[in-house]
Protein backbone atom coordinates (compact mmCIF):
# COMPACT_ATOMS: atom_id res chain seq x y z
CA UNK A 1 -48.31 56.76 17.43
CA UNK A 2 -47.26 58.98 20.25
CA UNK A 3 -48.80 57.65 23.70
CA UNK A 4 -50.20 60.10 26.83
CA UNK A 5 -47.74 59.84 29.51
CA UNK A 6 -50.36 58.52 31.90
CA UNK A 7 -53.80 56.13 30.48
CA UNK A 8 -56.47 54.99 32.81
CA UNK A 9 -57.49 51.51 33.03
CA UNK A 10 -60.29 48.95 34.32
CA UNK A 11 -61.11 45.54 34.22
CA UNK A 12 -64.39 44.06 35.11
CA UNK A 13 -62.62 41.47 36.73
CA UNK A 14 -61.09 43.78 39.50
CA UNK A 15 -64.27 46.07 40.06
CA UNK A 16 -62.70 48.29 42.72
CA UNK A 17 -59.39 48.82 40.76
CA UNK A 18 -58.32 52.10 39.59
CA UNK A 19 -55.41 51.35 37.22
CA UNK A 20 -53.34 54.27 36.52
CA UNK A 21 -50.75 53.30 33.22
CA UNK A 22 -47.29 55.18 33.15
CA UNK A 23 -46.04 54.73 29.80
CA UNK A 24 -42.36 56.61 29.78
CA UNK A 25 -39.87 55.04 32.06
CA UNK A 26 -39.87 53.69 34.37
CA UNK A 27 -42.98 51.92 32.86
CA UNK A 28 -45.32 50.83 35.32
CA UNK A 29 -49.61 50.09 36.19
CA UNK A 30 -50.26 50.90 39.46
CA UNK A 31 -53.59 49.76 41.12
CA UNK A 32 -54.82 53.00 43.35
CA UNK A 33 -56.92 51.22 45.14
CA UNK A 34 -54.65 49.54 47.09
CA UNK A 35 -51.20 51.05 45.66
CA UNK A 36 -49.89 48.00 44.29
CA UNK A 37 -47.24 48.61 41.23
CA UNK A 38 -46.52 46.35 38.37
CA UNK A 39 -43.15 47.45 36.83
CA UNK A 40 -43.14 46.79 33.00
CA UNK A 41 -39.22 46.91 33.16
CA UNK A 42 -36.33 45.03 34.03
CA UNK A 43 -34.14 46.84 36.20
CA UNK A 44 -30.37 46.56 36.33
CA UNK A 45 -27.99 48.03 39.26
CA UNK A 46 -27.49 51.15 37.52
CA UNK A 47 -31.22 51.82 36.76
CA UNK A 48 -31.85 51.18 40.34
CA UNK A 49 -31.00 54.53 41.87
CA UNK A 50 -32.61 56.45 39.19
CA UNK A 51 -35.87 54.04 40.31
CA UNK A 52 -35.72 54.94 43.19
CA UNK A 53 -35.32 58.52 42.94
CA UNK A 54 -38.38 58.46 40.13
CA UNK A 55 -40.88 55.93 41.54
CA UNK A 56 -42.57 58.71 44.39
CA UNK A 57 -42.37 61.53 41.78
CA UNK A 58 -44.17 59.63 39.44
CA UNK A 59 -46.56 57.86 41.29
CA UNK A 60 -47.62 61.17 43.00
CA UNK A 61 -48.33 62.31 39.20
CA UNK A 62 -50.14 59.13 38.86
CA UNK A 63 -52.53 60.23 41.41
CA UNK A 64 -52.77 63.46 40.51
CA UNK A 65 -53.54 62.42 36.95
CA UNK A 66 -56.56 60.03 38.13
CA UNK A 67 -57.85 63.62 40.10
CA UNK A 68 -57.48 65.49 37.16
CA UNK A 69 -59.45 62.66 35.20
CA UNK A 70 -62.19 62.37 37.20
CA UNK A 71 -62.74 66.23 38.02
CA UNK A 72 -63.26 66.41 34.14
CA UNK A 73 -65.75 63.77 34.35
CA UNK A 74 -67.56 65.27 36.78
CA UNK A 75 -68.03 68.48 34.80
């Protein structure tokens, strides 16, 4: 099965979340209500300045995603 490189998520637990799933790496769920990241990765020394170089790309294409999303909704 190939996976989307972003999937949106919810939970009727959390009803204000907006869960945004990255699923190349760095693998992540970020919460964008409130920004919060879960990494779905361990992270060594050496993946840790690739991290950080990555993480504000891709959580900017997280965002943008969720935008795109919900303007298609709204059609």
């Amino acid at each position: 099965m190939t996976l989307p490189k972003f999937i949106l998520g919810d939970n009727t637990d959390y009803p204000d979340a907006i869960f945004v799933i990255h699923t190349e790496f760095p693998r992540f769920i970020i919460n964008l209500e409130n920004d919060e990241v879960e990494w779905l990765e361990d992270f060594d020394q050496h993946d840790e300045k690739e991290l950080l170089d990555e993480t504000e790309n891709v959580i900017q294409q997280a965002s943008e995603f969720y935008d795109r999303e919900v303007g298609r909704y709204e059609e």
